[in-house]
C-alpha atoms as a PDB file:
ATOM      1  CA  UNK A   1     -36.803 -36.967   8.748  1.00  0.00           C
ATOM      2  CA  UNK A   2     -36.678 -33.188   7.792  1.00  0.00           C
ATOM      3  CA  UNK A   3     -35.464 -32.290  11.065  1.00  0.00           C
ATOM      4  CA  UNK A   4     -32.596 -34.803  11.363  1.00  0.00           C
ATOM      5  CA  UNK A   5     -31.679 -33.464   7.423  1.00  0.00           C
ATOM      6  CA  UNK A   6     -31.463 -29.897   8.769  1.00  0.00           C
ATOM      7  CA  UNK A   7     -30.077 -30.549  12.103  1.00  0.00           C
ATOM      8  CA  UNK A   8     -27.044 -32.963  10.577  1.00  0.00           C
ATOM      9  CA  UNK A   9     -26.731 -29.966   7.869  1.00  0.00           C
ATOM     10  CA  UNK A  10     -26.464 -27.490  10.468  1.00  0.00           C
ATOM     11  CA  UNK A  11     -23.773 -29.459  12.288  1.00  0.00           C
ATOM     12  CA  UNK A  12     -21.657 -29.780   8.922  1.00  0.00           C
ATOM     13  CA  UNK A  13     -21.912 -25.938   9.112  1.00  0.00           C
ATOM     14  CA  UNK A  14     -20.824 -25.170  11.866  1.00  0.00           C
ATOM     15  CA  UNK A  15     -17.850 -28.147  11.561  1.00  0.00           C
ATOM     16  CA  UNK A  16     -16.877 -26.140   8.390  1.00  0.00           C
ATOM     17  CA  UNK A  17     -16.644 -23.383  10.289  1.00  0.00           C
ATOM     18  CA  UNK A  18     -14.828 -24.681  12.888  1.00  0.00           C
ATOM     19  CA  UNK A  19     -12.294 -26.313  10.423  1.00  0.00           C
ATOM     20  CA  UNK A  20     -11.958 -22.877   8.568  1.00  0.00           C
ATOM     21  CA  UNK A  21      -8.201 -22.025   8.203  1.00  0.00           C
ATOM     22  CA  UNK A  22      -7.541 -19.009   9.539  1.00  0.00           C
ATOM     23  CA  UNK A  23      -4.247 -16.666   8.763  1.00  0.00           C
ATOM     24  CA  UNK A  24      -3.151 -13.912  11.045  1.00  0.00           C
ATOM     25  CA  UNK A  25      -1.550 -10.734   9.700  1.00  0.00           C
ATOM     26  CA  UNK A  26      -0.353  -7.508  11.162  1.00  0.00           C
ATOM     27  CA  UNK A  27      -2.023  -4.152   9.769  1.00  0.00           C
ATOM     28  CA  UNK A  28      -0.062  -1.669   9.976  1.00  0.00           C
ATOM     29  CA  UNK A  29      -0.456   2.516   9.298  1.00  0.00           C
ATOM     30  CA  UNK A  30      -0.338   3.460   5.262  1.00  0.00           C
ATOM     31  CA  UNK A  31      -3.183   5.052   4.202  1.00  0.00           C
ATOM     32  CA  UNK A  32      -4.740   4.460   1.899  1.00  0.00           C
ATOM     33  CA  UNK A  33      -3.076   1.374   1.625  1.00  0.00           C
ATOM     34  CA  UNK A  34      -3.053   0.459   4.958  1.00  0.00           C
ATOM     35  CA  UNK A  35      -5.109   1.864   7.891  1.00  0.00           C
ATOM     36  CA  UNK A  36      -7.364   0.889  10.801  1.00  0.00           C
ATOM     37  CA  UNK A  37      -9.409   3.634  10.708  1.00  0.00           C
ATOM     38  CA  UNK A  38     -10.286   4.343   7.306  1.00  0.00           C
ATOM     39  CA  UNK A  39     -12.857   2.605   4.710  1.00  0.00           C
ATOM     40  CA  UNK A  40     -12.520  -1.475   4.563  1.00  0.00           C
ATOM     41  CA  UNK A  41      -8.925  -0.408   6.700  1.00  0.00           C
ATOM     42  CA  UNK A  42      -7.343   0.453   2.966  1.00  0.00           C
ATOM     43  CA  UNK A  43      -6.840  -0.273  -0.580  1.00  0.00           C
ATOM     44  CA  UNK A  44      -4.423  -3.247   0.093  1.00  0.00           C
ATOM     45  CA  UNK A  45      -6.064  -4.829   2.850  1.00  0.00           C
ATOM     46  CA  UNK A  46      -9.504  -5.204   1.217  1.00  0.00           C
ATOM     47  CA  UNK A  47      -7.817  -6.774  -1.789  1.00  0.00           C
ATOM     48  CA  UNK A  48      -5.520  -9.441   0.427  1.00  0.00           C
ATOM     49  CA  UNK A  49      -8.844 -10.601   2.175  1.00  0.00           C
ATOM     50  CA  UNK A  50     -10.627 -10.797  -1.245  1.00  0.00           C
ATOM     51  CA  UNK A  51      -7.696 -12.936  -2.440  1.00  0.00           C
ATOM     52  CA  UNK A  52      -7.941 -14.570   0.721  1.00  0.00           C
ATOM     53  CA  UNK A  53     -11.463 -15.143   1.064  1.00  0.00           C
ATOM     54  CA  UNK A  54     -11.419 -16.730  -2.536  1.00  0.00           C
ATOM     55  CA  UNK A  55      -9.426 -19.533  -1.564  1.00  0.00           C
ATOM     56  CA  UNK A  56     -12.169 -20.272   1.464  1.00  0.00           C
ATOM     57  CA  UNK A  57      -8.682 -18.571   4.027  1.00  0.00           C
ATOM     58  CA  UNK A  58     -10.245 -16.536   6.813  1.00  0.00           C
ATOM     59  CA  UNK A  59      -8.079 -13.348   8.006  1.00  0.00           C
ATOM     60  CA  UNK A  60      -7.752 -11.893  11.403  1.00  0.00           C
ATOM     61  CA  UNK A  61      -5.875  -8.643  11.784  1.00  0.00           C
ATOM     62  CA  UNK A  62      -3.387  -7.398  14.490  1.00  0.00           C
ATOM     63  CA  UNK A  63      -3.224  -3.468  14.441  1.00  0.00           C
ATOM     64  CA  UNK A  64       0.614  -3.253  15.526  1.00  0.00           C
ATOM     65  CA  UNK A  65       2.814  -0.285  15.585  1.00  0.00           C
ATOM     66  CA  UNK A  66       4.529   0.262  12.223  1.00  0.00           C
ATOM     67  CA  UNK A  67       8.186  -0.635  13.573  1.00  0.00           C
ATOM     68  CA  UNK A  68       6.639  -3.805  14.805  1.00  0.00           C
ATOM     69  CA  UNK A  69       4.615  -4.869  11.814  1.00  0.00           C
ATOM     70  CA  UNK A  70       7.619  -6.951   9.699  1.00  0.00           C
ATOM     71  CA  UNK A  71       9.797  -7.308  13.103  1.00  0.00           C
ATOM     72  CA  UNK A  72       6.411  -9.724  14.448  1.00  0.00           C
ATOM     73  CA  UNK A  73       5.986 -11.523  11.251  1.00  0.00           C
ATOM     74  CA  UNK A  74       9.694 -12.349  10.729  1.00  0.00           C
ATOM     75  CA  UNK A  75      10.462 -13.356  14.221  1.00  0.00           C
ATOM     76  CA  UNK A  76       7.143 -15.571  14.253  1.00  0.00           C
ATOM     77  CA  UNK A  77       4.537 -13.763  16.742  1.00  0.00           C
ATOM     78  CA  UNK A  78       2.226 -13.371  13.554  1.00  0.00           C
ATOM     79  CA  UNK A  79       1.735 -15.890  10.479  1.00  0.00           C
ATOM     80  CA  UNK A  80       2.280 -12.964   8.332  1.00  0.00           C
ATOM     81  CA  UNK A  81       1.802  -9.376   7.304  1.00  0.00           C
ATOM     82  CA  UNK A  82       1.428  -7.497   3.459  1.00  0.00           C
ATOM     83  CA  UNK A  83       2.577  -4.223   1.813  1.00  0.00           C
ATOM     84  CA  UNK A  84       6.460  -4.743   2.074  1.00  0.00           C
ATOM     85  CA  UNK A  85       9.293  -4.796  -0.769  1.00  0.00           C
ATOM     86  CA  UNK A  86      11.180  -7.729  -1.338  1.00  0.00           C
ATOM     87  CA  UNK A  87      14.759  -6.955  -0.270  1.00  0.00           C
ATOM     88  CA  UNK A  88      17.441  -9.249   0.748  1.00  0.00           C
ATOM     89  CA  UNK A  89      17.502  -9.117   4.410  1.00  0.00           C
ATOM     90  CA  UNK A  90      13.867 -10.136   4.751  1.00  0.00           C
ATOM     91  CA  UNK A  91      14.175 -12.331   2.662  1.00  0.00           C
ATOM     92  CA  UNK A  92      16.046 -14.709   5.394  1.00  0.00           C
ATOM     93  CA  UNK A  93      12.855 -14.961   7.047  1.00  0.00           C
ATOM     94  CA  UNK A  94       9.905 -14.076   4.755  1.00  0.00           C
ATOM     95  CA  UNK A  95       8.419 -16.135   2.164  1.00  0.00           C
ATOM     96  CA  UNK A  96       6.655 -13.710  -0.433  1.00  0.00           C
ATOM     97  CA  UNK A  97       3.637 -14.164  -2.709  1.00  0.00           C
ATOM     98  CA  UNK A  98       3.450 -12.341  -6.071  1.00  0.00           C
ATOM     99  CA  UNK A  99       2.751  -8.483  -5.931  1.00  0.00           C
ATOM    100  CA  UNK A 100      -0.935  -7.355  -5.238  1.00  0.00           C
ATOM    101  CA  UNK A 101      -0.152  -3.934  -5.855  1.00  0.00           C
ATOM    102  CA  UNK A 102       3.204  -1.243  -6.503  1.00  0.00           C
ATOM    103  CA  UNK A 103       4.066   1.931  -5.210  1.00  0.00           C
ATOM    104  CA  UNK A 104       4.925   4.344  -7.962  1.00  0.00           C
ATOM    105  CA  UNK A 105       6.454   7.114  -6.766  1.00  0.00           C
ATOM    106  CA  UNK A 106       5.964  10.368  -8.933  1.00  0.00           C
ATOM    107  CA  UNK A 107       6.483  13.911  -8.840  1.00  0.00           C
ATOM    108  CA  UNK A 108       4.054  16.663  -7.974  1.00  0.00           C
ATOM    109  CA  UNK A 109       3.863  20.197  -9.114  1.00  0.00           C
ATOM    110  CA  UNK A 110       2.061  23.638  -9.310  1.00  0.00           C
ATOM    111  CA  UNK A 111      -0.917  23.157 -12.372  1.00  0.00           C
ATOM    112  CA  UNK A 112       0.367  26.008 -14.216  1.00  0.00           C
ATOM    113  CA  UNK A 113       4.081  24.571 -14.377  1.00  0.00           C
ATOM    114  CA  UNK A 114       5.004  21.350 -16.509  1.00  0.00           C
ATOM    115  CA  UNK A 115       8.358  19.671 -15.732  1.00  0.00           C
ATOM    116  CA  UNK A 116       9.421  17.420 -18.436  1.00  0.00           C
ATOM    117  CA  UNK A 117      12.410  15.028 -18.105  1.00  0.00           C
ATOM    118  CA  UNK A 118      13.770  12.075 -19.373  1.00  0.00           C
ATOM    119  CA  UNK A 119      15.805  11.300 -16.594  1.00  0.00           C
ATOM    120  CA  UNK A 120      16.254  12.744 -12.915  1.00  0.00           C
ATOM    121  CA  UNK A 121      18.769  14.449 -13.470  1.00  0.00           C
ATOM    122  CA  UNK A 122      17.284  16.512 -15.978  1.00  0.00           C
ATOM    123  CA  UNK A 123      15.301  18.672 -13.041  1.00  0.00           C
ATOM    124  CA  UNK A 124      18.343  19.553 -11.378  1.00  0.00           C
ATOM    125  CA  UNK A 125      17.583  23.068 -11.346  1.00  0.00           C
ATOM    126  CA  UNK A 126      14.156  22.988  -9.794  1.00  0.00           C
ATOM    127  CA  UNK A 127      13.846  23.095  -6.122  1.00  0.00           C
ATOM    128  CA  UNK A 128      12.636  19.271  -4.656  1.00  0.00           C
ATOM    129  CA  UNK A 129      11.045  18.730  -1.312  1.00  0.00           C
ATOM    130  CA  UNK A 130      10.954  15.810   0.586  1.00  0.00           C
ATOM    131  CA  UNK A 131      10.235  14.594   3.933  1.00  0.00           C
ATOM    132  CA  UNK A 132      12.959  14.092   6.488  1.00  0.00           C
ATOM    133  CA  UNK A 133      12.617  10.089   7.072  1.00  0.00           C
ATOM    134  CA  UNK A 134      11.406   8.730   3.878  1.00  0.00           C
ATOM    135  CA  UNK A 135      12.683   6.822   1.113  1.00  0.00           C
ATOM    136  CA  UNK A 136      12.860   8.543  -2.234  1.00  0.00           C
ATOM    137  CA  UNK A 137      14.805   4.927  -4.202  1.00  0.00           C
ATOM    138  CA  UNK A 138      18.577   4.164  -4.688  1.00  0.00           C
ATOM    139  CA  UNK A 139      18.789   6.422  -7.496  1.00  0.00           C
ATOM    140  CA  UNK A 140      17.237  10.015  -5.978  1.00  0.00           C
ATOM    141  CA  UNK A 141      19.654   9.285  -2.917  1.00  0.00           C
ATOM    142  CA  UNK A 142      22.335   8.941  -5.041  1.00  0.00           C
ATOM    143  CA  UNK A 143      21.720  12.231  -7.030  1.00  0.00           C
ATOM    144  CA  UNK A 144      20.742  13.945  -4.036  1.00  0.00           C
ATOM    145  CA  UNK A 145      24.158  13.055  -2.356  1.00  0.00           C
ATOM    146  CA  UNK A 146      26.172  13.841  -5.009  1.00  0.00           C
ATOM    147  CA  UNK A 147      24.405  17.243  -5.042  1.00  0.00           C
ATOM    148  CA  UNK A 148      22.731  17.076  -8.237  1.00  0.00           C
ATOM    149  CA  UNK A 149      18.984  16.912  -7.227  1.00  0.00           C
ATOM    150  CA  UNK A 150      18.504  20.371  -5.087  1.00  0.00           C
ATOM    151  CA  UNK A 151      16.221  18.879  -1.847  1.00  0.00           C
ATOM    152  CA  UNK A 152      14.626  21.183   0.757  1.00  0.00           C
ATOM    153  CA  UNK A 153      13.372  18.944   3.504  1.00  0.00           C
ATOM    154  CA  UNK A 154      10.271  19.156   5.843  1.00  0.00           C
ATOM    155  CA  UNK A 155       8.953  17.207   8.766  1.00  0.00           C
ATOM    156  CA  UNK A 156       6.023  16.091   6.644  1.00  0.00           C
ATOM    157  CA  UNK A 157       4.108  15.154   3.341  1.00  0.00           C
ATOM    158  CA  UNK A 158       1.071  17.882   4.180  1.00  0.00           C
ATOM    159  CA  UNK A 159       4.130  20.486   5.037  1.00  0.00           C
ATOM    160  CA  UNK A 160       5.356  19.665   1.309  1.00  0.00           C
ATOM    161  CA  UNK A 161       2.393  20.214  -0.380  1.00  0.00           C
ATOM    162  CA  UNK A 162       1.752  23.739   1.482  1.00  0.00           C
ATOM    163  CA  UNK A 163       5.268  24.886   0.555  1.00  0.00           C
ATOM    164  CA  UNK A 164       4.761  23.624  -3.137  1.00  0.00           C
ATOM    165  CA  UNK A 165       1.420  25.743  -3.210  1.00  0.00           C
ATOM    166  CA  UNK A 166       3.452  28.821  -1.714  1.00  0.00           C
ATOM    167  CA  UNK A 167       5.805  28.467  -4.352  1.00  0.00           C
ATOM    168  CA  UNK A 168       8.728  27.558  -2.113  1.00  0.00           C
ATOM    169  CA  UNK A 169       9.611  24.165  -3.535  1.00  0.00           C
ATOM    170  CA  UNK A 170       8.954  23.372  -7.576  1.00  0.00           C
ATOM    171  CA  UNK A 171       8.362  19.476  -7.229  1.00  0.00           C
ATOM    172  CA  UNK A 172       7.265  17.329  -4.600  1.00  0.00           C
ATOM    173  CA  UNK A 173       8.073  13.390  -4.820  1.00  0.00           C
ATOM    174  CA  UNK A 174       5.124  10.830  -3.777  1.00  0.00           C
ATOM    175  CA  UNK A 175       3.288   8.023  -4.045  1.00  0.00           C
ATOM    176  CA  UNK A 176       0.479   8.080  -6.630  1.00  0.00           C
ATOM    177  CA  UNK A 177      -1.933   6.821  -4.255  1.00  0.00           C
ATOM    178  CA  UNK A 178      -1.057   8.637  -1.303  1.00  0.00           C
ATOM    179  CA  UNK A 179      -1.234  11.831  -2.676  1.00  0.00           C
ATOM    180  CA  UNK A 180      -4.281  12.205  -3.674  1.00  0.00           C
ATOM    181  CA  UNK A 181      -5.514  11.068  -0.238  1.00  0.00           C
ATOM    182  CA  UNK A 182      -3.380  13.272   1.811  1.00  0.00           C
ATOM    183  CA  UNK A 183      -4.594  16.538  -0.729  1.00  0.00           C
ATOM    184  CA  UNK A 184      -8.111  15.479  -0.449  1.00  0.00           C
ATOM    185  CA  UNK A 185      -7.540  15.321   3.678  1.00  0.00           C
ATOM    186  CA  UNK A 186      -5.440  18.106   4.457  1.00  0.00           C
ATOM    187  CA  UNK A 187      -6.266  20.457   1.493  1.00  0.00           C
ATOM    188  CA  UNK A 188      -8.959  22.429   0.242  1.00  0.00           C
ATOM    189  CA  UNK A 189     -10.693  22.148  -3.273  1.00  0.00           C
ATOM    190  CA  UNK A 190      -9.629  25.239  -4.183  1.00  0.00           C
ATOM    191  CA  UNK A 191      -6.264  24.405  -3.159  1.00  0.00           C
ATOM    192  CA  UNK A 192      -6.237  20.443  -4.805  1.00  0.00           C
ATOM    193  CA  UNK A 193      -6.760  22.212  -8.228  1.00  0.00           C
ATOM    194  CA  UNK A 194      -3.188  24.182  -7.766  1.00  0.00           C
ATOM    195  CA  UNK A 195      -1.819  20.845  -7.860  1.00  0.00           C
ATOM    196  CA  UNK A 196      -0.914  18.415 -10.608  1.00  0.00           C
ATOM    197  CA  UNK A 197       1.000  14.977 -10.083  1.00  0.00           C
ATOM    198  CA  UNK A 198       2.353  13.478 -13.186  1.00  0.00           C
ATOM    199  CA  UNK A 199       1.397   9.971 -14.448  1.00  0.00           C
ATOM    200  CA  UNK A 200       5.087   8.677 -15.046  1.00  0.00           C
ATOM    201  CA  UNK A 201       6.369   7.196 -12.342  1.00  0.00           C
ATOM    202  CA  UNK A 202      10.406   7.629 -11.679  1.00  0.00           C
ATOM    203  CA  UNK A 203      10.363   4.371  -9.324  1.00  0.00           C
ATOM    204  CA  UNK A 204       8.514   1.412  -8.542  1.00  0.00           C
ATOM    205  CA  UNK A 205       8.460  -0.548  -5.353  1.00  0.00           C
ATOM    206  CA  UNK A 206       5.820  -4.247  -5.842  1.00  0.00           C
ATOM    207  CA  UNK A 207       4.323  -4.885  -2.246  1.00  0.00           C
ATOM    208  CA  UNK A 208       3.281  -8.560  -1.679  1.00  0.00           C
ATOM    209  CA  UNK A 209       2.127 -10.735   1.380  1.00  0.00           C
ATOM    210  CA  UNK A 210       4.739 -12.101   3.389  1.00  0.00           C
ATOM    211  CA  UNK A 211       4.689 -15.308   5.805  1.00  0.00           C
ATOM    212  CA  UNK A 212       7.603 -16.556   8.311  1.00  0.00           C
ATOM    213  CA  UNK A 213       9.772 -19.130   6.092  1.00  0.00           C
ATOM    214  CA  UNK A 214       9.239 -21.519   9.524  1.00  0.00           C
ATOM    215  CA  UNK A 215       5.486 -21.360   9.790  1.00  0.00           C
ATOM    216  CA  UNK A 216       4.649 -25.067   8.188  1.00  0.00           C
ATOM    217  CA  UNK A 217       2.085 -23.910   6.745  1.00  0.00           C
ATOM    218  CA  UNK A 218       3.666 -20.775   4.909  1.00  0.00           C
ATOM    219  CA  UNK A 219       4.373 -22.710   1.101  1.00  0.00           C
ATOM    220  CA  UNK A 220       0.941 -23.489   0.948  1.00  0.00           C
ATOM    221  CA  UNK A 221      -0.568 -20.137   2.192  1.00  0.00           C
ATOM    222  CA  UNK A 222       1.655 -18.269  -0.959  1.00  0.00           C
ATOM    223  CA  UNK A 223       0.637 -20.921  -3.152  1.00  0.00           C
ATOM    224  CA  UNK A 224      -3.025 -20.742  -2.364  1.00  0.00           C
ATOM    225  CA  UNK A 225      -3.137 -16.890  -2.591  1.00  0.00           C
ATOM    226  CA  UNK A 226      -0.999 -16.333  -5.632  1.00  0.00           C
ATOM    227  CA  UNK A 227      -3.757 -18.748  -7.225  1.00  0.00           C
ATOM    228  CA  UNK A 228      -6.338 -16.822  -6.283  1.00  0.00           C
ATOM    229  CA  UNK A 229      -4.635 -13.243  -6.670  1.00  0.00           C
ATOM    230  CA  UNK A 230      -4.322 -14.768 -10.954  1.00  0.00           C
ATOM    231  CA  UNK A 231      -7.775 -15.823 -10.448  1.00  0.00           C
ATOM    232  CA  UNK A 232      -8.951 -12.032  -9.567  1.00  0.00           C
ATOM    233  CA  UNK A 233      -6.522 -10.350 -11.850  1.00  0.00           C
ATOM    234  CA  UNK A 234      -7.734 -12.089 -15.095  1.00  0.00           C
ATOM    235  CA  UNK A 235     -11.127 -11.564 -14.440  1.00  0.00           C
ATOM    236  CA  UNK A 236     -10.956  -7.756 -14.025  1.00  0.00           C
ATOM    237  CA  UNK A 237     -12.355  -7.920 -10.382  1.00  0.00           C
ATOM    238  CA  UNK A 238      -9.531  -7.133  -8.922  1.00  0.00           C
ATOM    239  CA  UNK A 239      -9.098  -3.774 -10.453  1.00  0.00           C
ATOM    240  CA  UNK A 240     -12.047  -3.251  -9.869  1.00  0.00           C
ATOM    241  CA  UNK A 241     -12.237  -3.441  -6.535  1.00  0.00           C
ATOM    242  CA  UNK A 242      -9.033  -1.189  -6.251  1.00  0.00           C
ATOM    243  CA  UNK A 243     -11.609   1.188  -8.641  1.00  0.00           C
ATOM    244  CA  UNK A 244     -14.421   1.174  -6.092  1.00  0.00           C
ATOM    245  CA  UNK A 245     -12.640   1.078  -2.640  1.00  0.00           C
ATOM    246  CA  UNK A 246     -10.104   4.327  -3.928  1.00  0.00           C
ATOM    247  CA  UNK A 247     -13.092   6.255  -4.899  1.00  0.00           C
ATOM    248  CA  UNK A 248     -14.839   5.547  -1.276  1.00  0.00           C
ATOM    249  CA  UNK A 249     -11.755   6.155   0.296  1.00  0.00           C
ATOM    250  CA  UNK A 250     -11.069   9.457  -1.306  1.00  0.00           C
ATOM    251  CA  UNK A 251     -14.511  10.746  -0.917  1.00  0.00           C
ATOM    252  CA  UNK A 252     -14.176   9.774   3.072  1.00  0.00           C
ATOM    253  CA  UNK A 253     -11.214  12.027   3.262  1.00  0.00           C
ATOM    254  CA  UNK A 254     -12.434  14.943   1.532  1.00  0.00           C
ATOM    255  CA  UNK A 255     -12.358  18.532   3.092  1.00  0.00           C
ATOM    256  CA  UNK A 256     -14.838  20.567   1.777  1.00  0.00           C
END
C-alpha cells in the first residue's frame, strides 16, 4: 500500500511538472538590470522570475542581441521580454504589466562640487557630458538643441566618468543604478570617492514586462504577474530582494 501511495504521488509530481506553464522572455544586455553574465543575470530579471515563480509561472530565457530583444517579442518569436518604457508605437503590439522597477536618471559630479537646481535649465553654465547614442528624456534634448544645456559628447559612460574626474566635464547624466556599477567596474576606490551622484532624479522612465497583444495567453500572463508583483511589493520582499541582489552585484564588480 505504501508503495502504490508514493509511486501515484510521484506520478502527480512529475504531471505537475509536466503541466507547469512556462513563459519565454528575451534577456537582453543592461547591467545591472539586465545581463547574462552577471549575478542572478541582474536586478530586474531576478525580480520578474520571483514575481513569476509566485504565481507557480516557470521562465526560460533567450539571450538575444539588444536590437532584437523588443523586435522578437513584438513580432511573436518570443512570448515576451521586460525592462522597456511604455511608448505608443509598442504599444500596437505589446501588452504591459505594471512597473517592476524605474530608471531615474540623475546627474553626477566631482565630491567637492555641489550643483543645485530647480530646473535644468538652471545648470546651463556647467559643462554636461553625455554619450553619443543615448537617451537623456524629451526635455534635456530639447534644451540641448536649443543650446541651452552645454553637452560635450563621448563614445561611452566609463569615458564620461574619466573626463568628469579630470575635470573636463562638470556633470555627467545617468542612471542611478548603473552608475554605481559601471564606477565600481571600471574605477578605482580611490577614484569612486571623487565622485558624487545626486539623489534627485531629473527623469523617470517605469520598465514593465511586456507580452505580444496576439499570444492567447498574454491577458492572463499580465494579470497573473501584476497580482503577484502587489503581492511582493506589500510585503516588503520585493525591495528587499532589489536590497540583497544590488549589494551582490556591486560587490561582483568591484575593482580593487
Amino acid at each position: 500500500m505504501q508503495a502504490k501511495l508514493v509511486l501515484v504521488m510521484s506520478c502527480s509530481m512529475l504531471a505537475g511538472l509536466a503541466n507547469a506553464e512556462t513563459v519565454t522572455l528575451t534577456l537582453q544586455e543592461y547591467p545591472p538590470y539586465m545581463g547574462e553574465k552577471i549575478p542572478y543575470q541582474g536586478l530586474l530579471t531576478r525580480a520578474v522570475l520571483a514575481v513569476f515563480d509566485s504565481q507557480g509561472i516557470d521562465v526560460i530565457l533567450k539571450s538575444v542581441p539588444n536590437n532584437r530583444a523588443i523586435e522578437g517579442a513584438r513580432r511573436g518569436a518570443y512570448d515576451g521580454s521586460f525592462g522597456w518604457a511604455k511608448n505608443p508605437d509598442r504599444e500596437k503590439d505589446l501588452l504591459y504589466t505594471n512597473p517592476v522597477i524605474s530608471l531615474q536618471m540623475v546627474f553626477c559630479h566631482r565630491s567637492n562640487q555641489a550643483y543645485p537646481w530647480k530646473k535644468m535649465a538652471d545648470l546651463a553654465p556647467h559643462a554636461i557630458g553625455i554619450t553619443t547614442g543615448n537617451y537623456y528624456s524629451e526635455d534635456f534634448t530639447q534644451l540641448q538643441t536649443s543650446g541651452v544645456l552645454k553637452v560635450d559628447a563621448a563614445a561611452s559612460d566609463q569615458a564620461n566618468f574619466k573626463k568628469l574626474l579630470a575635470g573636463h566635464i562638470d556633470l555627467f547624466p545617468i542612471d542611478a543604478e548603473v552608475a554605481p556599477y559601471l564606477m565600481a567596474m571600471h574605477l578605482t576606490k580611490a577614484e569612486r570617492a571623487k565622485i558624487s551622484c545626486q539623489k534627485k532624479a531629473y527623469w523617470e522612465a517605469p520598465l514593465h514586462v511586456v507580452f505580444n497583444k496576439k499570444n492567447p495567453n498574454a491577458e492572463r500572463w499580465v494579470a497573473a504577474f501584476n497580482a503577484g508583483l502587489a503581492k511582493l511589493e506589500k510585503s516588503g520582499q520585493l525591495q528587499q530582494l532589489f536590497a540583497l541582489t544590488r549589494e551582490e552585484i556591486y560587490q561582483s564588480a568591484q575593482t580593487p
